[in-house]
PDB file of N, CA and C in Angstrom:
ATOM      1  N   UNK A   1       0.848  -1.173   0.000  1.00  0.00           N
ATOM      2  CA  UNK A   1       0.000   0.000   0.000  1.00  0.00           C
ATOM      3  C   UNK A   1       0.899   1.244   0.000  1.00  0.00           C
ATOM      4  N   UNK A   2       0.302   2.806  -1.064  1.00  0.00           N
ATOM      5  CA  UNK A   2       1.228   3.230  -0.976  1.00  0.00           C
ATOM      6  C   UNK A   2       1.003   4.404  -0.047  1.00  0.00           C
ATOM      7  N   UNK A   3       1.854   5.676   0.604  1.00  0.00           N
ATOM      8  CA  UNK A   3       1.101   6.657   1.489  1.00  0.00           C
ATOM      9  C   UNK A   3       1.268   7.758   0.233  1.00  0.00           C
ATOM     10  N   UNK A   4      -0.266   8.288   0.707  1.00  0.00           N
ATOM     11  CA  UNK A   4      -0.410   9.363  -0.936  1.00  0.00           C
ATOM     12  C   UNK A   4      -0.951  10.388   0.718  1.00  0.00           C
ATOM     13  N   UNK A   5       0.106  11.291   0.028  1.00  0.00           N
ATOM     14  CA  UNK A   5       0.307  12.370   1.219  1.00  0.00           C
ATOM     15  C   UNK A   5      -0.274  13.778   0.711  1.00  0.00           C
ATOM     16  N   UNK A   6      -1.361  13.510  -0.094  1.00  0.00           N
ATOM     17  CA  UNK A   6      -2.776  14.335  -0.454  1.00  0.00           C
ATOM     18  C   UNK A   6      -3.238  15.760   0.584  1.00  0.00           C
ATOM     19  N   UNK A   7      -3.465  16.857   0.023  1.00  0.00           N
ATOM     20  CA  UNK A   7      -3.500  17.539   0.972  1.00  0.00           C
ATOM     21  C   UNK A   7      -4.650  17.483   1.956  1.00  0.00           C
ATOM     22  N   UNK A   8      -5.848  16.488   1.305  1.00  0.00           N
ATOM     23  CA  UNK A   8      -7.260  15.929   2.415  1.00  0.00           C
ATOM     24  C   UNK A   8      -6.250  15.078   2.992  1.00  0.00           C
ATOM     25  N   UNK A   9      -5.726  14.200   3.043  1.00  0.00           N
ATOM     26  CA  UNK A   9      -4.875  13.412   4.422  1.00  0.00           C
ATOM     27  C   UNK A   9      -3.831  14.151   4.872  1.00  0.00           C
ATOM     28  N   UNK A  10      -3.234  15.211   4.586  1.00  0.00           N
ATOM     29  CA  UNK A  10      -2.452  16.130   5.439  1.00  0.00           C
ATOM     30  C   UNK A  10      -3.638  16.853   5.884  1.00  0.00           C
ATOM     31  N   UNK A  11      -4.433  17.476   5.789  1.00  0.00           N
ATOM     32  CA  UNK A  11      -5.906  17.773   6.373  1.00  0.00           C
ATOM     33  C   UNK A  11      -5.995  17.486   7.392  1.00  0.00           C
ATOM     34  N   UNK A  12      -6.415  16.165   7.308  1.00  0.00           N
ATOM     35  CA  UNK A  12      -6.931  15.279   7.983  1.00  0.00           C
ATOM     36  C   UNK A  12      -5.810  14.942   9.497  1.00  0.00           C
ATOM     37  N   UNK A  13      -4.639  15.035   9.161  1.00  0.00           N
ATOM     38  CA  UNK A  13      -3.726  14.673   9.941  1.00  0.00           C
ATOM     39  C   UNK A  13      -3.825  16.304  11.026  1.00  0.00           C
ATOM     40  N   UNK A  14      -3.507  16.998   9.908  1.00  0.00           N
ATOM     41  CA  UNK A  14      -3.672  17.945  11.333  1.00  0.00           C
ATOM     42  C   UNK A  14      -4.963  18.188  12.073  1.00  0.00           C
ATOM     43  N   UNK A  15      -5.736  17.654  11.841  1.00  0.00           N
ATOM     44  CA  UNK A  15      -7.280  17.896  12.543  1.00  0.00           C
ATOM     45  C   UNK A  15      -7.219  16.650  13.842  1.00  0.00           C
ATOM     46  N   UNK A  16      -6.330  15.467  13.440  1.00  0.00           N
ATOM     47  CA  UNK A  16      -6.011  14.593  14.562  1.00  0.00           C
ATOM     48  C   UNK A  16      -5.133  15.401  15.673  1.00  0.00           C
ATOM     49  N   UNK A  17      -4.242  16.274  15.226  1.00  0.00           N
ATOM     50  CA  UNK A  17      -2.946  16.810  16.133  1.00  0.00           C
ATOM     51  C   UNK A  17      -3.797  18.103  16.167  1.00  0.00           C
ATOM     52  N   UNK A  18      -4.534  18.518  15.597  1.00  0.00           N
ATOM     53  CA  UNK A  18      -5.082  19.762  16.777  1.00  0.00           C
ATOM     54  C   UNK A  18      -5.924  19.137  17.866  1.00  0.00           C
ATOM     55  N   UNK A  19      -6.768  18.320  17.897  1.00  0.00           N
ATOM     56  CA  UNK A  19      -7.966  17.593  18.417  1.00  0.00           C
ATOM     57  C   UNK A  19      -6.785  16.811  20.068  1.00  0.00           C
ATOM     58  N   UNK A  20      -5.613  15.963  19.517  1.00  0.00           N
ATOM     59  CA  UNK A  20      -4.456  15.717  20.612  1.00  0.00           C
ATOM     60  C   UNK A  20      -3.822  16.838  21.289  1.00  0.00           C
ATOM     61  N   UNK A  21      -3.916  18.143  20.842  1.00  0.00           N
ATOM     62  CA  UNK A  21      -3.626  19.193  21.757  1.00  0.00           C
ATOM     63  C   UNK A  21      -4.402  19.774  22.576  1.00  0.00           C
ATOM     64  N   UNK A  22      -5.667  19.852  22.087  1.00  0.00           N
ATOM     65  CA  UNK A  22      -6.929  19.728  22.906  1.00  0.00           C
ATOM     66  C   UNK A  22      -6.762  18.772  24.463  1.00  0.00           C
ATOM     67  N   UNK A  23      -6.883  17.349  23.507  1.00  0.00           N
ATOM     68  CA  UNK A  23      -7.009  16.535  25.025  1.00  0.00           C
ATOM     69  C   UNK A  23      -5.786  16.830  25.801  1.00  0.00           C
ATOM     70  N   UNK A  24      -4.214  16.886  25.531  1.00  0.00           N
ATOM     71  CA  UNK A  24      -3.337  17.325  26.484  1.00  0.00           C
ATOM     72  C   UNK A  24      -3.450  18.430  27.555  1.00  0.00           C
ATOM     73  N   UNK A  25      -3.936  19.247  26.595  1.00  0.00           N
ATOM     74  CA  UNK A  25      -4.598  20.718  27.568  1.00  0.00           C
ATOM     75  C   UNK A  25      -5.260  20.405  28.918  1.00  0.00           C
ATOM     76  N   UNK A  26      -6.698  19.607  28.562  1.00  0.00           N
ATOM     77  CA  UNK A  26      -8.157  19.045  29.210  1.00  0.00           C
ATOM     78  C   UNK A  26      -7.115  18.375  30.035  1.00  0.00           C
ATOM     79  N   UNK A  27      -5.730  17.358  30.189  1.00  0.00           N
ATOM     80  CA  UNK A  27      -5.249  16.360  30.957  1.00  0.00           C
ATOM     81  C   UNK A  27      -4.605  17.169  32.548  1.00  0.00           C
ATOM     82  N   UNK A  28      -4.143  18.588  31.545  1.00  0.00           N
ATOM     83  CA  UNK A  28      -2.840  18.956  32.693  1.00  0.00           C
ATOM     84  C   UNK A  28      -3.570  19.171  33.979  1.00  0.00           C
ATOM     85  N   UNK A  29      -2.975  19.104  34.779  1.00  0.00           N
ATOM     86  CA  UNK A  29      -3.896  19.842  36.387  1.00  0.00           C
ATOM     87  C   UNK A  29      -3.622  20.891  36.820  1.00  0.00           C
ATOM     88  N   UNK A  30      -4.646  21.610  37.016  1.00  0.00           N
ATOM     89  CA  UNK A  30      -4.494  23.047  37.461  1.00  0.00           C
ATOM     90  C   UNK A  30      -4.741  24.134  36.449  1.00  0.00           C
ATOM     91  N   UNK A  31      -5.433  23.408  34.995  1.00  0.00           N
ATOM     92  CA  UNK A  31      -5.820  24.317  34.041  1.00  0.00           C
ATOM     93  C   UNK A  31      -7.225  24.203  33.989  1.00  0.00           C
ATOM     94  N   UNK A  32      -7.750  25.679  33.570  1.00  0.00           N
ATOM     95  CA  UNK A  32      -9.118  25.703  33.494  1.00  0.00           C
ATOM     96  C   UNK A  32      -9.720  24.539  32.224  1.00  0.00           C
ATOM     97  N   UNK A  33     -10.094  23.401  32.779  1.00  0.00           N
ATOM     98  CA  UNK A  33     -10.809  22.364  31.579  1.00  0.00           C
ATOM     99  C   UNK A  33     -11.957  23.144  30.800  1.00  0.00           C
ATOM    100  N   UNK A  34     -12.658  24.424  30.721  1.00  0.00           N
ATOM    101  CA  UNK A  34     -13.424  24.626  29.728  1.00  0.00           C
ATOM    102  C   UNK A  34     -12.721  25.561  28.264  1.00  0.00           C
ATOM    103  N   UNK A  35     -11.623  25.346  28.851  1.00  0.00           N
ATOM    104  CA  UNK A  35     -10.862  26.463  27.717  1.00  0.00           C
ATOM    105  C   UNK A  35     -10.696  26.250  26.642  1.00  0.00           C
ATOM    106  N   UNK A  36     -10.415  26.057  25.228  1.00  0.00           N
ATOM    107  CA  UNK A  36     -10.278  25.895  24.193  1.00  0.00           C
ATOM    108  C   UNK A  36      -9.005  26.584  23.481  1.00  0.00           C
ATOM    109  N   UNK A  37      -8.227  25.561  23.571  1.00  0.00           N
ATOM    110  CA  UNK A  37      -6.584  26.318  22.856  1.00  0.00           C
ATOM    111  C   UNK A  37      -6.661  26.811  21.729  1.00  0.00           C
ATOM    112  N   UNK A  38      -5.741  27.773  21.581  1.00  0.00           N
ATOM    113  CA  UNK A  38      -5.751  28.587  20.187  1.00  0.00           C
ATOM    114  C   UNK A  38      -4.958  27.713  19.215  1.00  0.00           C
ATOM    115  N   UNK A  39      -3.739  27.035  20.085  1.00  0.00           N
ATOM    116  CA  UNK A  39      -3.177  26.301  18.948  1.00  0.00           C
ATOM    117  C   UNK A  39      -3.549  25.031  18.728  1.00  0.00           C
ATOM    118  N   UNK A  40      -5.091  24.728  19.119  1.00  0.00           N
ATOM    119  CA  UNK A  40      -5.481  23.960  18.376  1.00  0.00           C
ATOM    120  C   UNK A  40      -6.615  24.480  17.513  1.00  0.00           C
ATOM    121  N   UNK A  41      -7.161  25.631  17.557  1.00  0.00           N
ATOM    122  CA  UNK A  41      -7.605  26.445  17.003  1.00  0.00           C
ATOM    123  C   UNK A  41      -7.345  26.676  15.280  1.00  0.00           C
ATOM    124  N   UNK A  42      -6.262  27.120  15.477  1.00  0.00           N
ATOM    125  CA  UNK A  42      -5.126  27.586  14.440  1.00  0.00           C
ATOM    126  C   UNK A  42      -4.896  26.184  13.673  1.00  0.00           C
ATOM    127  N   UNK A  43      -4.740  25.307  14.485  1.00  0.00           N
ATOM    128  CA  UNK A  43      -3.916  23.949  13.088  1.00  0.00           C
ATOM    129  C   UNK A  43      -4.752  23.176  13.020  1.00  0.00           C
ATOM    130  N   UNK A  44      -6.341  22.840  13.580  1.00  0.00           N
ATOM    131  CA  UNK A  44      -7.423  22.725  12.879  1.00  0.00           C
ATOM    132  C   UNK A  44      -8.000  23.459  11.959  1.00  0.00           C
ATOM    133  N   UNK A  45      -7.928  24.821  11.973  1.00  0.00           N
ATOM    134  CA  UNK A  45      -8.222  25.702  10.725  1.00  0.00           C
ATOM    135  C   UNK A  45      -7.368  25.235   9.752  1.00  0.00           C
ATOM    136  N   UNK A  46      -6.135  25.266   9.754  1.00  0.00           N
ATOM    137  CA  UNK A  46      -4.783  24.741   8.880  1.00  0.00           C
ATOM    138  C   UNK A  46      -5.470  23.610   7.942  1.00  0.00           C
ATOM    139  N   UNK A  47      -5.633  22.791   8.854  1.00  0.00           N
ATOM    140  CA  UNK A  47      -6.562  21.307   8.439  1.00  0.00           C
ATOM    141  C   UNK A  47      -7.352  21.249   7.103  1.00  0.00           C
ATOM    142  N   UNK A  48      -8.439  22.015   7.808  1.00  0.00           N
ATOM    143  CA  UNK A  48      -9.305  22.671   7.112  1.00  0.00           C
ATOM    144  C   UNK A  48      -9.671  23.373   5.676  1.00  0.00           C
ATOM    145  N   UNK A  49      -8.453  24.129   5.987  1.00  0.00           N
ATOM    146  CA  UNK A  49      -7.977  24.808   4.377  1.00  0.00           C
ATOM    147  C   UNK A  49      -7.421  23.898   3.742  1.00  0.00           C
ATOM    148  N   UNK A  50      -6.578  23.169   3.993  1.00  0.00           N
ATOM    149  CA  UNK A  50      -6.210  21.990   3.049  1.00  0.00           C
ATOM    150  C   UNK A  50      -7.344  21.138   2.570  1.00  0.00           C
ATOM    151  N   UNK A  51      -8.285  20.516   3.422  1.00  0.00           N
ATOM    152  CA  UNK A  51      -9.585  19.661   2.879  1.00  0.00           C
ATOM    153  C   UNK A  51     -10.133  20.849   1.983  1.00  0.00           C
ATOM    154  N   UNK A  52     -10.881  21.786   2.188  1.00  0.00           N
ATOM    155  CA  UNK A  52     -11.400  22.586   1.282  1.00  0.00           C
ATOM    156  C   UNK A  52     -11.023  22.754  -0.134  1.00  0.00           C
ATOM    157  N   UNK A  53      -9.211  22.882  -0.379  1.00  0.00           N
ATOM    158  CA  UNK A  53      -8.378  23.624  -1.447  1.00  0.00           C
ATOM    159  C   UNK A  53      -8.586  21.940  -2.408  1.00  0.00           C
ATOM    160  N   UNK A  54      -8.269  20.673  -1.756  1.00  0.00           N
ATOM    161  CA  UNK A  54      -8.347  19.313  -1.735  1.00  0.00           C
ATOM    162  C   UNK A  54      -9.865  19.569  -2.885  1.00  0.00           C
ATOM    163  N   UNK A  55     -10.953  19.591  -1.828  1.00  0.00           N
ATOM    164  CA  UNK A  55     -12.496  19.264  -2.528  1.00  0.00           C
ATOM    165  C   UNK A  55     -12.148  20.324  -3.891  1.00  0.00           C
ATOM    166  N   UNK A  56     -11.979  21.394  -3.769  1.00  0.00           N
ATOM    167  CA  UNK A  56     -12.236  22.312  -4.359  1.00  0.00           C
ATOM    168  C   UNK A  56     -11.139  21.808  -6.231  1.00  0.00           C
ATOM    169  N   UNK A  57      -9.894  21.776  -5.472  1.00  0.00           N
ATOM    170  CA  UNK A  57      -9.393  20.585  -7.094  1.00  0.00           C
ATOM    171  C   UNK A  57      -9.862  19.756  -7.680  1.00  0.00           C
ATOM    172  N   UNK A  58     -10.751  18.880  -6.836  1.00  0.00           N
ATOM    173  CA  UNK A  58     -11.410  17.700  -7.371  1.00  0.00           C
ATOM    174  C   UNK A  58     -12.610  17.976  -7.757  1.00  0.00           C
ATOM    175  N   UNK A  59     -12.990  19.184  -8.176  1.00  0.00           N
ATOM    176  CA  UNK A  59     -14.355  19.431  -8.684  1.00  0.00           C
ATOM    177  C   UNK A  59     -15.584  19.744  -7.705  1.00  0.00           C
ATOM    178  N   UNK A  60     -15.515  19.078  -6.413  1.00  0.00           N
ATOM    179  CA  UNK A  60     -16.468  19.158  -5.560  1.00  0.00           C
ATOM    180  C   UNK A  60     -17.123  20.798  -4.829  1.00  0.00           C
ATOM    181  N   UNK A  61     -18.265  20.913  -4.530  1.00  0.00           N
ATOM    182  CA  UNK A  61     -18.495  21.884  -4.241  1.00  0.00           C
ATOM    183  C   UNK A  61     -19.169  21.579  -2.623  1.00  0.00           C
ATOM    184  N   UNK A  62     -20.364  20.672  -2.690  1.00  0.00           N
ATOM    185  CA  UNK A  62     -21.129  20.707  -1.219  1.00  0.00           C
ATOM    186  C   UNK A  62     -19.958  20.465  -0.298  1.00  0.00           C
ATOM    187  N   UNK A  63     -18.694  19.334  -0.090  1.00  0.00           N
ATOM    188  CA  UNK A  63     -17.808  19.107   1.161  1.00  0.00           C
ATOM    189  C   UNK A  63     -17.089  20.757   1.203  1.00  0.00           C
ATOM    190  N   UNK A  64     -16.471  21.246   0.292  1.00  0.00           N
ATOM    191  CA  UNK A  64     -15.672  21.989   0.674  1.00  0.00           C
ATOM    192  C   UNK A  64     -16.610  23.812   1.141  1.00  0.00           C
ATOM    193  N   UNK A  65     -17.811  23.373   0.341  1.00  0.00           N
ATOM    194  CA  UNK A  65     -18.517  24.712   1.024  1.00  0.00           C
ATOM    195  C   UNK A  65     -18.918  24.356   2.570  1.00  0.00           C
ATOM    196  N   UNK A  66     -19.124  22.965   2.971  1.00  0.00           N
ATOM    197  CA  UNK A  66     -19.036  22.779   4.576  1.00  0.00           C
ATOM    198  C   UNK A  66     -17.983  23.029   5.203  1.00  0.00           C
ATOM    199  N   UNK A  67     -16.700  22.073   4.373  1.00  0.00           N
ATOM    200  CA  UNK A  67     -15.709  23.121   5.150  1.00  0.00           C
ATOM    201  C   UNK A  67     -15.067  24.251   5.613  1.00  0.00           C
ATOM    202  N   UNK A  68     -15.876  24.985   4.271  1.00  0.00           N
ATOM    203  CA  UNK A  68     -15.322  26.647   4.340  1.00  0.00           C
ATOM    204  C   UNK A  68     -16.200  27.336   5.570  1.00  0.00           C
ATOM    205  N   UNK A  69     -17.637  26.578   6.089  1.00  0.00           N
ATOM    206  CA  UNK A  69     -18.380  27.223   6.828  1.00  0.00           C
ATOM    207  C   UNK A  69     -17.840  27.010   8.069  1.00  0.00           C
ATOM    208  N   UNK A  70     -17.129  25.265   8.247  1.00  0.00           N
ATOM    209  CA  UNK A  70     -16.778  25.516   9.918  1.00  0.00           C
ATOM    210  C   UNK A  70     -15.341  26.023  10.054  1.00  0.00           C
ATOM    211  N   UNK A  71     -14.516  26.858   8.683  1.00  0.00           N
ATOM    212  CA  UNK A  71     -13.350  27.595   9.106  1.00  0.00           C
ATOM    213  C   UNK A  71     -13.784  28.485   9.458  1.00  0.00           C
ATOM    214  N   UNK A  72     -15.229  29.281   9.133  1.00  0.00           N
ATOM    215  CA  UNK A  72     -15.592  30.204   9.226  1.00  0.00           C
ATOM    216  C   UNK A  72     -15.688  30.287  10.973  1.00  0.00           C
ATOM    217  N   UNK A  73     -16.303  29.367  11.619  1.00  0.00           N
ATOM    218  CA  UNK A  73     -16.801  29.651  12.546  1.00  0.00           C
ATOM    219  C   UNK A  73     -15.355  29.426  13.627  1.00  0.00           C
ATOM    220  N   UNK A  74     -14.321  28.307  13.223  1.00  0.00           N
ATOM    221  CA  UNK A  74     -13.201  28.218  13.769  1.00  0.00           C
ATOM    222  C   UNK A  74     -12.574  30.053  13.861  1.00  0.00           C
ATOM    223  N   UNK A  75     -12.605  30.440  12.983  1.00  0.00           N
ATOM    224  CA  UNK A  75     -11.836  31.931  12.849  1.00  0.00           C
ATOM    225  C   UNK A  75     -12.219  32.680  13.457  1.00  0.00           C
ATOM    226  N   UNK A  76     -14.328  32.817  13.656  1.00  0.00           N
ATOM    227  CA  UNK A  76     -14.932  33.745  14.686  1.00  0.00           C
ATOM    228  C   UNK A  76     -14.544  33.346  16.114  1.00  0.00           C
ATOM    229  N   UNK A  77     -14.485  32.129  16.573  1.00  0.00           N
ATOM    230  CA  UNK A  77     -13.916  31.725  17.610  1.00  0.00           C
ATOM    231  C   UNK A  77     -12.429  32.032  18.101  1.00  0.00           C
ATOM    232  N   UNK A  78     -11.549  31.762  17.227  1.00  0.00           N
ATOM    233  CA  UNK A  78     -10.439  32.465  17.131  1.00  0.00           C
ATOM    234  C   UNK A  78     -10.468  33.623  17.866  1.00  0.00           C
ATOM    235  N   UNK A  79     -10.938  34.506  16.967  1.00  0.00           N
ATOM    236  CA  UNK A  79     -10.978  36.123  17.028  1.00  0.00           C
ATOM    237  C   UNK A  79     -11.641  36.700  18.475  1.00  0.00           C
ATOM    238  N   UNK A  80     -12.812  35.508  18.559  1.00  0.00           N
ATOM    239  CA  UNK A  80     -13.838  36.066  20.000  1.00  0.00           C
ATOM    240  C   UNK A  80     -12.676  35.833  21.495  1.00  0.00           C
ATOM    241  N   UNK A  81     -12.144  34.711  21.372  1.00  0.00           N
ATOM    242  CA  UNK A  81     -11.400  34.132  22.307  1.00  0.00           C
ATOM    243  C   UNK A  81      -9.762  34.752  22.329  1.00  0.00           C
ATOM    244  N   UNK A  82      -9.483  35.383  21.230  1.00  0.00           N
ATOM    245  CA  UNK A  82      -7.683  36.086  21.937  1.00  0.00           C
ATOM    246  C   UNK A  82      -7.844  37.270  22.660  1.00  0.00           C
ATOM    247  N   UNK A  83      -6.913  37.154  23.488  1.00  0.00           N
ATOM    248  CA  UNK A  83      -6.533  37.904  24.791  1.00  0.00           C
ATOM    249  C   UNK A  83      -6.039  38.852  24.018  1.00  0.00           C
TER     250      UNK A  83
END
């Protein structure tokens, strides 16, 4: 089998490693558990734009207009949440 390092599975990969920075956060003790990291924020958006740019080569329109909607909302979050 071969690894086709596609930018939907580099996507995809960083949406695993933002989602694992998440739970590390939620693990440590003595941090507020409702918080939501920016840098997982940021390299799930990353993710994101790659699946979108991905659909968007391959002709597709409905996946990557979903994806463009939850970067959208990743970015308002972003923006609502920096210090």
């Amino acid at each position: 089998m071969e690894l086709l390092l596609t930018m939907f599975n580099v996507g995809l990969a960083l949406l695993v490693i933002g989602w694992a920075i998440q739970l590390v956060h939620l693990t440590k003790k003595g941090k507020n558990k409702n918080e939501i990291q920016q840098s997982f924020m940021m390299v799930y958006g990353l993710g994101i734009i790659l699946i979108v740019l991905d659909g968007l080569l391959a002709g597709q329109l409905i996946a990557p207009a979903l994806n463009l909607a939850v970067l959208i909302l990743v970015l308002a979050i972003i923006m609502k949440t920096r210090k």
